[in-house]
Protein backbone atom coordinates (compact mmCIF):
# COMPACT_ATOMS: atom_id res chain seq x y z
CA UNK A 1 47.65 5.54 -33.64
CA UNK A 2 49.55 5.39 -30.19
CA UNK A 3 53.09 3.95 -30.31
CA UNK A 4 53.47 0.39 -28.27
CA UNK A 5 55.06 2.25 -25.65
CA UNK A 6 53.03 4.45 -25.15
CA UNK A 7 49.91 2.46 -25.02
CA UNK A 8 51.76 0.68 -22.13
CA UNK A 9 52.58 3.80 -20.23
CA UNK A 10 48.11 4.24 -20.90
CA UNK A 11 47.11 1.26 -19.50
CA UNK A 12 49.48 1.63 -16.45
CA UNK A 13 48.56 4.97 -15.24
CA UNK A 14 45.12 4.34 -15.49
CA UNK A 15 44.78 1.94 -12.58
CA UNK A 16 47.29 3.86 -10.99
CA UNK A 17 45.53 7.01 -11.00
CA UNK A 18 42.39 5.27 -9.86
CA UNK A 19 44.26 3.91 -7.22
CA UNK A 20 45.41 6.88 -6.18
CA UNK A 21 41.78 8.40 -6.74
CA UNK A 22 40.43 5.60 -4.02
CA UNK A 23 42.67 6.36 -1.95
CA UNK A 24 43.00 9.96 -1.72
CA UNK A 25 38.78 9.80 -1.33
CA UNK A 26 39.05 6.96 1.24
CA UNK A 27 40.68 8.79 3.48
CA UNK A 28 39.41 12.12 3.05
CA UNK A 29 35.51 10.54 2.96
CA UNK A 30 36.16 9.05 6.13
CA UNK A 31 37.15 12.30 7.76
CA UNK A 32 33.80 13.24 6.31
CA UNK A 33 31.73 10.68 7.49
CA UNK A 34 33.28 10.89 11.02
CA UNK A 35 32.35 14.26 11.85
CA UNK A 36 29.33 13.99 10.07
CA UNK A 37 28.43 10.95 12.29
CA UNK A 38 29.78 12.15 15.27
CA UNK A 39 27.43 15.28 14.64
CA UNK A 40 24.50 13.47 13.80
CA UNK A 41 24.71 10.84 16.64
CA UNK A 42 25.15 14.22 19.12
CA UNK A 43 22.00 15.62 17.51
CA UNK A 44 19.70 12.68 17.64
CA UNK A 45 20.80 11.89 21.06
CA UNK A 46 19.82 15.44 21.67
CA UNK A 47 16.68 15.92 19.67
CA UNK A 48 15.64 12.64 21.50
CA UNK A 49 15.96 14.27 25.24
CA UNK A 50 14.17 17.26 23.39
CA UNK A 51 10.67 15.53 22.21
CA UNK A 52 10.45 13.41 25.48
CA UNK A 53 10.73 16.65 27.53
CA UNK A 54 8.35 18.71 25.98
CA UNK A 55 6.11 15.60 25.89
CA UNK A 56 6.36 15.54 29.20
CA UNK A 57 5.45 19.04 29.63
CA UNK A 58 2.70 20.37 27.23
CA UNK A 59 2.83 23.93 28.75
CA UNK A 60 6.29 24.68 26.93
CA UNK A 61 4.22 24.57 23.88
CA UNK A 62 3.02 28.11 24.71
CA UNK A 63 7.14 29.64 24.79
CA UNK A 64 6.69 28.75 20.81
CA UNK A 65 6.81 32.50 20.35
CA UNK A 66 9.69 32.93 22.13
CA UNK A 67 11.67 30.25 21.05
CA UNK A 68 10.68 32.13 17.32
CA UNK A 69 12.44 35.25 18.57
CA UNK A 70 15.75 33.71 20.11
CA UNK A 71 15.71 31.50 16.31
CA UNK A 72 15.17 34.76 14.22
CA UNK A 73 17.30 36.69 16.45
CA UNK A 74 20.27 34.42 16.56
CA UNK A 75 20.14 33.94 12.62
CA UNK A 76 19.66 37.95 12.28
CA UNK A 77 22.49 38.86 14.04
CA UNK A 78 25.15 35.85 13.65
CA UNK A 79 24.36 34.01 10.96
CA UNK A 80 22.49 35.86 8.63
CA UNK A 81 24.28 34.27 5.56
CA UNK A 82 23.62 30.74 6.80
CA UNK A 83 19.64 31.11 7.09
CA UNK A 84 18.74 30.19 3.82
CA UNK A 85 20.37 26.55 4.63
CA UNK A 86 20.10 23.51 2.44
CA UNK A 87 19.71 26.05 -0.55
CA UNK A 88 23.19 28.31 0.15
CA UNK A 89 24.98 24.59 0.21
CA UNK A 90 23.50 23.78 -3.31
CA UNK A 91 24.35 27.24 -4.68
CA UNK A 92 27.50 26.86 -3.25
CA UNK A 93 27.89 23.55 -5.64
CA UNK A 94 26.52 25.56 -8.39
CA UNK A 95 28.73 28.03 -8.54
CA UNK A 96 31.29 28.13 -5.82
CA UNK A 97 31.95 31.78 -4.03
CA UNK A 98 32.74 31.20 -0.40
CA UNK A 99 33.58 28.39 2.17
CA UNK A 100 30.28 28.02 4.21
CA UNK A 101 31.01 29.13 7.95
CA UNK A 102 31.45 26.60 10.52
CA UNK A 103 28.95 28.88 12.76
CA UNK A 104 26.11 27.20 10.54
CA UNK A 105 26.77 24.30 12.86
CA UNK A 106 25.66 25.58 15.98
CA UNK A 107 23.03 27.54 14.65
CA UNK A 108 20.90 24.78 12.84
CA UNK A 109 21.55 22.55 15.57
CA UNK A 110 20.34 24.95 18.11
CA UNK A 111 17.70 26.45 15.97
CA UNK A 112 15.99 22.54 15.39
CA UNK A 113 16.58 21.98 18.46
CA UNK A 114 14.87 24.99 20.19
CA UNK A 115 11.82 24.54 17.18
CA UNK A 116 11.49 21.11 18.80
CA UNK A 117 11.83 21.45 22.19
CA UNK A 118 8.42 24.04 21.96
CA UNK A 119 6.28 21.88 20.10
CA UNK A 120 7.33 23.14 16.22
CA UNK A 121 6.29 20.66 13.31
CA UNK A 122 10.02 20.22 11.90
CA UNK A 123 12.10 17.53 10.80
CA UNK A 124 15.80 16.48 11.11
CA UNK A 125 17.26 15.96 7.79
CA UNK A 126 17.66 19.66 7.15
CA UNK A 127 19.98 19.86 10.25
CA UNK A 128 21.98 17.06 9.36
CA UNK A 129 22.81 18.15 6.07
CA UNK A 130 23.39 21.65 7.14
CA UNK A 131 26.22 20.09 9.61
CA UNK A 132 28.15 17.63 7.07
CA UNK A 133 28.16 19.73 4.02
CA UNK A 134 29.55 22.61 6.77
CA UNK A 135 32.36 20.32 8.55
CA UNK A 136 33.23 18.88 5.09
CA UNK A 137 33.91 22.18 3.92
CA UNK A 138 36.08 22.86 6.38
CA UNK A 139 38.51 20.37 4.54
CA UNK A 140 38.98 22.59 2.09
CA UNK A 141 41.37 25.18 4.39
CA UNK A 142 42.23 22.11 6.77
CA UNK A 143 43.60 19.65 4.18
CA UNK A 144 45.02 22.66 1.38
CA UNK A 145 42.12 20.49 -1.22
CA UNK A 146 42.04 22.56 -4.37
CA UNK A 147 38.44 24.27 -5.48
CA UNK A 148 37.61 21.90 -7.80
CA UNK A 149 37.62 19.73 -4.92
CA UNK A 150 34.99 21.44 -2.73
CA UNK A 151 32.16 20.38 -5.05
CA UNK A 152 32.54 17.18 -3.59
CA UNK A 153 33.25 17.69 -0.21
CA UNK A 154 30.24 19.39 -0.16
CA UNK A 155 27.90 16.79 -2.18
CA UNK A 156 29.64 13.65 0.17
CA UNK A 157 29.02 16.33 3.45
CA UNK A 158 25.36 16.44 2.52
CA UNK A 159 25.41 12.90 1.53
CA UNK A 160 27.14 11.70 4.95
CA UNK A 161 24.37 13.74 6.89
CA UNK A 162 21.63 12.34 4.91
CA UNK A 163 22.74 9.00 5.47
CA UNK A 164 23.50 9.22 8.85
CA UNK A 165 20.17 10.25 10.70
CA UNK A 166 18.35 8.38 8.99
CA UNK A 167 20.59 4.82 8.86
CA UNK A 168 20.28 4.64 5.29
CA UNK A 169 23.56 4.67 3.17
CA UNK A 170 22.75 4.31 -0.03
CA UNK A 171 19.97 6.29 0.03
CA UNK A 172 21.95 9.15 1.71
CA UNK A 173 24.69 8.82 -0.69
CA UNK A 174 22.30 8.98 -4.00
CA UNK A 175 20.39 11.54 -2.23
CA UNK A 176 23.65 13.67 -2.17
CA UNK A 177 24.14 12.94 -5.85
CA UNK A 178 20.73 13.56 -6.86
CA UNK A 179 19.62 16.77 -4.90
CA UNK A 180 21.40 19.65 -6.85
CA UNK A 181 20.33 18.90 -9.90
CA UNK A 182 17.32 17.49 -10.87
CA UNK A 183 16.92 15.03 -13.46
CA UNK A 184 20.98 14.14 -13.18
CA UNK A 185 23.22 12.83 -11.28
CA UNK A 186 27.10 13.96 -10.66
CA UNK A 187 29.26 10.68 -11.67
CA UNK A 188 32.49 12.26 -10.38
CA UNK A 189 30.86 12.22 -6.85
CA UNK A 190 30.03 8.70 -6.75
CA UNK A 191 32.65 7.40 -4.76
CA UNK A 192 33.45 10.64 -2.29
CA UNK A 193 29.52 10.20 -1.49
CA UNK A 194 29.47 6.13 -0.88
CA UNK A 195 32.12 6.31 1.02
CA UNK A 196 31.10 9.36 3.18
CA UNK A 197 27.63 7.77 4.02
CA UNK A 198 28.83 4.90 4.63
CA UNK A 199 31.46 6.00 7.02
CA UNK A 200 29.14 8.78 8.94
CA UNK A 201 26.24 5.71 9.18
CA UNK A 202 28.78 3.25 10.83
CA UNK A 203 29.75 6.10 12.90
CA UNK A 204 26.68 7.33 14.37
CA UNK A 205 25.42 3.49 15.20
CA UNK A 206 28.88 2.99 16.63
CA UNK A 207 28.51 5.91 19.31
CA UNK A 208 25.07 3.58 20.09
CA UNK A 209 22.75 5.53 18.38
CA UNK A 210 19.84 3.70 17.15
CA UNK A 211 17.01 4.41 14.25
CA UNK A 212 13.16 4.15 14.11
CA UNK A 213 12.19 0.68 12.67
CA UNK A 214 9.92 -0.19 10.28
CA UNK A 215 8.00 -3.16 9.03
CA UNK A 216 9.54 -5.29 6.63
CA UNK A 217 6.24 -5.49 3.38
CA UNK A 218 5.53 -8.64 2.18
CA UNK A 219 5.71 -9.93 -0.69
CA UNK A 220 2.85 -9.08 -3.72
CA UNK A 221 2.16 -10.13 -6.98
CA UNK A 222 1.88 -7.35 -9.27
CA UNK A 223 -0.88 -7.26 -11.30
CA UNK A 224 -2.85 -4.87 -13.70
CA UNK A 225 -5.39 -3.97 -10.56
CA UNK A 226 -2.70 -2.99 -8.36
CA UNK A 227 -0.96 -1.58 -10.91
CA UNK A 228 -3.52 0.71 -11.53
CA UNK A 229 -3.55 1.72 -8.13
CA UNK A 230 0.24 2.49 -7.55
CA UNK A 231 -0.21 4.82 -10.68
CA UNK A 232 -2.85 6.71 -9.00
CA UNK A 233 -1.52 6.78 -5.37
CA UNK A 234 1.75 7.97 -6.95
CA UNK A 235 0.15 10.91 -8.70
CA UNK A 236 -1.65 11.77 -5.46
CA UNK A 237 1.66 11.66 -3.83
CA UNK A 238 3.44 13.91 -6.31
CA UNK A 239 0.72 16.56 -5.89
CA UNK A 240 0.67 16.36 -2.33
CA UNK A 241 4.43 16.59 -2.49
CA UNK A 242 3.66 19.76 -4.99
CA UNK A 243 1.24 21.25 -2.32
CA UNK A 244 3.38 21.35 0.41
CA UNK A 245 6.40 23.13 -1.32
CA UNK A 246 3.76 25.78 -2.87
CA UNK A 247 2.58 26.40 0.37
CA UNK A 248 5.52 26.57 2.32
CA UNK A 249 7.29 28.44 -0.23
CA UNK A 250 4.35 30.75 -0.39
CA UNK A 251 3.67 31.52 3.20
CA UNK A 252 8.01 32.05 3.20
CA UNK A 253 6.98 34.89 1.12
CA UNK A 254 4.17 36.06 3.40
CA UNK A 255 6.32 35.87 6.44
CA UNK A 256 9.25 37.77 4.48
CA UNK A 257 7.27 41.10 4.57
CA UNK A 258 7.71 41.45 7.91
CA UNK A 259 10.21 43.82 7.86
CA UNK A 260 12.35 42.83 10.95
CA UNK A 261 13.24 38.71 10.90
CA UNK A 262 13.29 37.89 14.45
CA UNK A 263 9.31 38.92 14.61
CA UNK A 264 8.56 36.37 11.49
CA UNK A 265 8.71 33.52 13.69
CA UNK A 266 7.57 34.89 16.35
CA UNK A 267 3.88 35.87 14.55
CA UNK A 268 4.31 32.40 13.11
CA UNK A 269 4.88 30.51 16.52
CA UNK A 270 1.56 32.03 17.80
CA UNK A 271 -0.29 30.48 14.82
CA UNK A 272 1.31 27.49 15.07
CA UNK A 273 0.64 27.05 18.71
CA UNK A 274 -2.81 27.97 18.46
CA UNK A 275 -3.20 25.46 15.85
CA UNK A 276 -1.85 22.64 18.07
CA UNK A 277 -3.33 23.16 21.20
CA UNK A 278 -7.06 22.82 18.78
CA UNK A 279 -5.59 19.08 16.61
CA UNK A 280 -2.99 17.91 19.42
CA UNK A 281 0.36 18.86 20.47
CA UNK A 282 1.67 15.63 20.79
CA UNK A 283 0.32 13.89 17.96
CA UNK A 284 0.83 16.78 15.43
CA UNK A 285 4.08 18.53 17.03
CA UNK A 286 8.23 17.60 16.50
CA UNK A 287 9.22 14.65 14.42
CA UNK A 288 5.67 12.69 14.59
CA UNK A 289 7.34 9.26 14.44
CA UNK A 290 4.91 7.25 16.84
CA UNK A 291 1.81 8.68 13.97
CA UNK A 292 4.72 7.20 11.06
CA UNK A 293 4.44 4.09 13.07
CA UNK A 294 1.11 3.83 13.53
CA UNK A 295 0.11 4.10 9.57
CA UNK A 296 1.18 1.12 9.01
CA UNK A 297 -0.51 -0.63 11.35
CA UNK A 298 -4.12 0.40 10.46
CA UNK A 299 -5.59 3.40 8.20
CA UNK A 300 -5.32 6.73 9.75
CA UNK A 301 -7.90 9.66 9.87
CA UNK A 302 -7.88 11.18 6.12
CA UNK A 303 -7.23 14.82 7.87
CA UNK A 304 -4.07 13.52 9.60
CA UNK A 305 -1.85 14.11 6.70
CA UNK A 306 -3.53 17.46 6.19
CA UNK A 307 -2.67 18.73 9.08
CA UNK A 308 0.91 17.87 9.27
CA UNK A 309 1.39 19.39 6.35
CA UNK A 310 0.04 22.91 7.24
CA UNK A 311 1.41 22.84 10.28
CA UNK A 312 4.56 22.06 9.18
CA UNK A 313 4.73 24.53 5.89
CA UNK A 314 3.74 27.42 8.46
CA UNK A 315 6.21 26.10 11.13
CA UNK A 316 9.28 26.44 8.59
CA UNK A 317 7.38 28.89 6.36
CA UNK A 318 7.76 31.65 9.75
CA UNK A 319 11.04 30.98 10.32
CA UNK A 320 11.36 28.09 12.26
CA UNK A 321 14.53 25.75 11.65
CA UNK A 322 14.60 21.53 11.41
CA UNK A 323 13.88 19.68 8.04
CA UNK A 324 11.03 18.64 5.58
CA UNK A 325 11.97 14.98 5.07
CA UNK A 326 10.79 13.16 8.34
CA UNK A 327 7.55 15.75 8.16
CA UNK A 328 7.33 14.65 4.36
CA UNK A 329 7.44 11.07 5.59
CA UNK A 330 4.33 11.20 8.23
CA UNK A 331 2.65 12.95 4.89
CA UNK A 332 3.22 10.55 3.24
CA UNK A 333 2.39 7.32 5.37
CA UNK A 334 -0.69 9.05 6.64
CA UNK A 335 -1.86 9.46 3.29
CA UNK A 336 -1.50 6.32 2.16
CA UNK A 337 -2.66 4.62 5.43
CA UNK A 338 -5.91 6.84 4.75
CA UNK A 339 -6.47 5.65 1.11
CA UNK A 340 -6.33 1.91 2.61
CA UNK A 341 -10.34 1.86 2.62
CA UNK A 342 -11.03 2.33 -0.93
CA UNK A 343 -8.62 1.07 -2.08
CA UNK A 344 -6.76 -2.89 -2.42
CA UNK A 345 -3.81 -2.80 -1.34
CA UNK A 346 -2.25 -3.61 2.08
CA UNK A 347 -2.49 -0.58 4.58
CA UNK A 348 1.59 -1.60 5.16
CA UNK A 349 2.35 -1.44 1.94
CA UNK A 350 0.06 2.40 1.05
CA UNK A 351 2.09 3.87 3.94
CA UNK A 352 5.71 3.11 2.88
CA UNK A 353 4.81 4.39 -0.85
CA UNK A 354 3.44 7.67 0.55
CA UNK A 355 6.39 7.34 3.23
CA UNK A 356 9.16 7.40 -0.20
CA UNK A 357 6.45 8.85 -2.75
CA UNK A 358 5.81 11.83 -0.88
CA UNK A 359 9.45 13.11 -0.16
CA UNK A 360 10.55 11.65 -3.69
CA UNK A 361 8.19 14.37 -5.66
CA UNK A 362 9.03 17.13 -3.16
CA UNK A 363 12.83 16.99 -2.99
CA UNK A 364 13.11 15.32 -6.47
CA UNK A 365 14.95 12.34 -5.54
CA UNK A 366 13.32 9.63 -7.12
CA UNK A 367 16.23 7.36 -6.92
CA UNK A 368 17.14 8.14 -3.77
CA UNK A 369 13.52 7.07 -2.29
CA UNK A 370 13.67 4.02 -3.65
CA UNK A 371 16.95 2.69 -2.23
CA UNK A 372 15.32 4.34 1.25
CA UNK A 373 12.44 2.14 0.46
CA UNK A 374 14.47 -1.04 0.17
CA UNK A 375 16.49 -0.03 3.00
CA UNK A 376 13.75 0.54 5.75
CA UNK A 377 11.11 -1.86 4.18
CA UNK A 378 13.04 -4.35 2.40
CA UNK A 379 13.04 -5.64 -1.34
CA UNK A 380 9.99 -7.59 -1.69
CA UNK A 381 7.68 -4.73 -2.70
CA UNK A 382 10.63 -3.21 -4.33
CA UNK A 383 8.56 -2.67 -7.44
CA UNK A 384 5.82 -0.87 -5.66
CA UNK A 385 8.22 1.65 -4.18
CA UNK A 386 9.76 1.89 -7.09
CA UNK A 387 6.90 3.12 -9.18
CA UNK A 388 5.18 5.52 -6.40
CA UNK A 389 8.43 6.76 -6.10
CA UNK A 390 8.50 7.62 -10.00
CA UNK A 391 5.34 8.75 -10.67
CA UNK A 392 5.26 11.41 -7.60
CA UNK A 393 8.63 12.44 -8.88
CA UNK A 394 6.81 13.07 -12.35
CA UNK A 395 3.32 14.68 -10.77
CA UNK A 396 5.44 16.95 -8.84
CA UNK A 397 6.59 19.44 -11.58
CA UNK A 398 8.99 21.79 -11.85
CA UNK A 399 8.57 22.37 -7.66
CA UNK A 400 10.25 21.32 -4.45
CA UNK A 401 11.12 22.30 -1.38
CA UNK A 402 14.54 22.99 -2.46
CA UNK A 403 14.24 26.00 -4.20
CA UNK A 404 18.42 26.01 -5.89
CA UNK A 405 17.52 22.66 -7.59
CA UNK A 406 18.87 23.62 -10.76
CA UNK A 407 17.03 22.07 -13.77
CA UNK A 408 19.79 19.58 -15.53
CA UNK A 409 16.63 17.43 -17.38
CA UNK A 410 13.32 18.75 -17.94
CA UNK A 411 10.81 16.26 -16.75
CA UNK A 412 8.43 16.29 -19.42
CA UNK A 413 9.97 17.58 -22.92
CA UNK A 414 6.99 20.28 -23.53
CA UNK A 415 9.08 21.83 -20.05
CA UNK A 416 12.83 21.52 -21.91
CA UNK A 417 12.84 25.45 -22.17
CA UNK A 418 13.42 25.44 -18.33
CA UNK A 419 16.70 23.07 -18.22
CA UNK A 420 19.41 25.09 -16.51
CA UNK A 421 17.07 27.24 -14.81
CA UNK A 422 16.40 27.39 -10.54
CA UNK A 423 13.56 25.71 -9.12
CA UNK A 424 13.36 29.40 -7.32
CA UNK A 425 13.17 31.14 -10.64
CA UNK A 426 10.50 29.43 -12.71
């Protein structure tokens, strides 16, 4: 047993190290969330200009191709350690080897935006990610942080990123907590994420950048019916979730035997222009936000979601650079909006669980879809997102898009043999 004294000297340094702890994070989580911010409100500002130009001129669909080679070119030549994005910054949390190169900055950010400007099926999330884990590694050298540090630079970077283009904080900081390792979550990141998202989400609205808005769900009893229901959709979601990181994955591999890069996206802008001028360059092409919009208003075609998510797996499959999330979210919604005529639920309500279900089984992030879903939707169907968000987490296997998930908690226990193994490797 501890001596009185020393017992005393316990309970003091305890709050003071905490304190310390805060503070220390505080202000190196707001340096964090202010570039990340600042880079995120640049971006969507830019992306913005992007889809209304080449909505404005459908021709610039058919420089796709070229676009391809000027991506694959620019990532052969200068950044050729960068290209393998989101999954070099989880490595890099996994087991730390070098500080990721600010050039992966400009290059994502020109990459998505170049994929957008020519009509590519992309998302955003995957550039914004790229950009705060990058600038929040840059601590590391600017601040003299010590390497056990960097961890959580880089999981509050990809947290403040997250959080930021899509003006969702808690989501974005959970997401940063829950992407690396699936079926865990890093408690020593907690408060370096929080406080990065929230910082780089005050920041980007402060520079007047604004987000898509959604319909707030009302609210709805639960019972066994529609119970029933929200089981099923969220095993449709979670296999649809499954199906679209198999296939993009897969035609990744296709692409890769091409022997020189800068032609991979180049072969795949041709088929994905071809494909757009036959379903609809506008509707099908860049973020697809207006279709997002327009699930929830009434039930879509059923081969909208289909689409999307061939044109997007072969879009980033060839080469292409951007995100998954916002591509996963049309998906989803459109999905779900579909599945409103057979079955009784609100078409509102169908869209937002595809919108959360969808991304939750394909990045893994269960708990990080449904704080998005309280956040964009609000709480009164919380249950509802809740569940979809779940059960496609569950239907979705041992498979994402992220292929350096690392396995911290099998999902089922017949799978425990894979625990501690890649996503990329099983």
């Amino acid at each position: 047993m501890l001596p009185p004294f020393a017992l005393a000297r316990l309970r003091v340094s305890h709050p003071t190290a905490t304190l310390l702890f805060l503070l220390r994070w505080l202000l190196i989580g707001s340096l964090i969330g202010a570039l990340a911010g600042t880079a995120s409100a640049g971006f969507l500002v830019a992306l913005d200009w992007a889809t209304r130009w080449r909505e404005a001129h459908p021709w610039a669909l058919a420089l796709l191709p070229a676009a391809g080679l000027l991506i694959g070119g620019a990532y052969h030549y200068v950044g050729n350690r960068v290209v393998r994005g989101n999954n070099l910054i989880l490595d890099e949390i996994h087991r730390p080897s070098q500080q990721l190169p600010l050039r992966m900055v400009p290059l994502v950010l020109g990459g998505t935006l170049a994929t957008h400007l020519f009509g590519g099926s992309a998302g955003r999330e995957g550039t914004a990610v790229q950009m705060g884990a990058a600038l929040a590694d840059q601590l590391t050298r600017w601040l003299g942080l010590r390497p056990r540090d960097r961890r959580l630079l880089l999981v509050a970077g990809m947290s403040a990123g997250f959080a930021s283009v899509f003006g969702t904080p808690l989501a974005g900081a959970v997401f940063g907590l829950e992407v690396f390792l699936l079926g865990s979550i890093r408690y020593d990141a907690v408060l370096p994420s929080f406080l990065a998202a929230v910082v780089a989400d005050f920041v980007t609205r402060a520079w007047g950048v604004g987000h898509t808005h959604y319909p707030t769900l009302a609210e709805l009893p639960l019972t066994p019916l529609l119970l029933g229901c929200t089981l099923l959709v969220g095993a449709l979601f979670g296999l649809t979730a499954r199906a679209f990181a198999t296939l993009t994955h897969g035609l990744s591999r296709v692409f890769g035997r091409i022997a020189y890069s800068p032609l991979r996206p180049v072969v795949g802008g041709v088929l994905v222009a071809g494909l757009l001028w036959v379903v609809g360059p506008v509707r099908f092409g860049g973020l697809g936000i207006p279709v997002i919009v327009e699930a929830f208003q009434h039930p879509l075609a059923p081969t909208d979601w289909a689409w999307k998510l061939a044109l997007t797996a072969l879009t980033l499959g060839c080469g292409f650079k951007g995100g998954e999330v916002t591509p996963l979210f049309f998906i989803g919604a459109a999905l779900g909006s579909a599945l409103a005529v057979v079955l009784p639920l609100p078409v509102a309500l169908l869209a937002a669980m595809g919108f959360v279900g969808v991304f939750a089984g394909a990045a893994n992030t269960p708990l990080a879809c449904t704080l998005m879903g309280l956040e964009l939707f609000g709480s009164h169907a919380a249950v509802y997102l809740a569940l979809a968000s779940v059960v496609a987490y569950l239907f979705s296997g041992h498979h994402g898009i992220y292929s350096s998930q690392v396995v911290g908690q099998a999902k089922h226990l017949r799978f425990g043999r894979q625990q501690g193994q890649r996503l990329g490797d099983l």
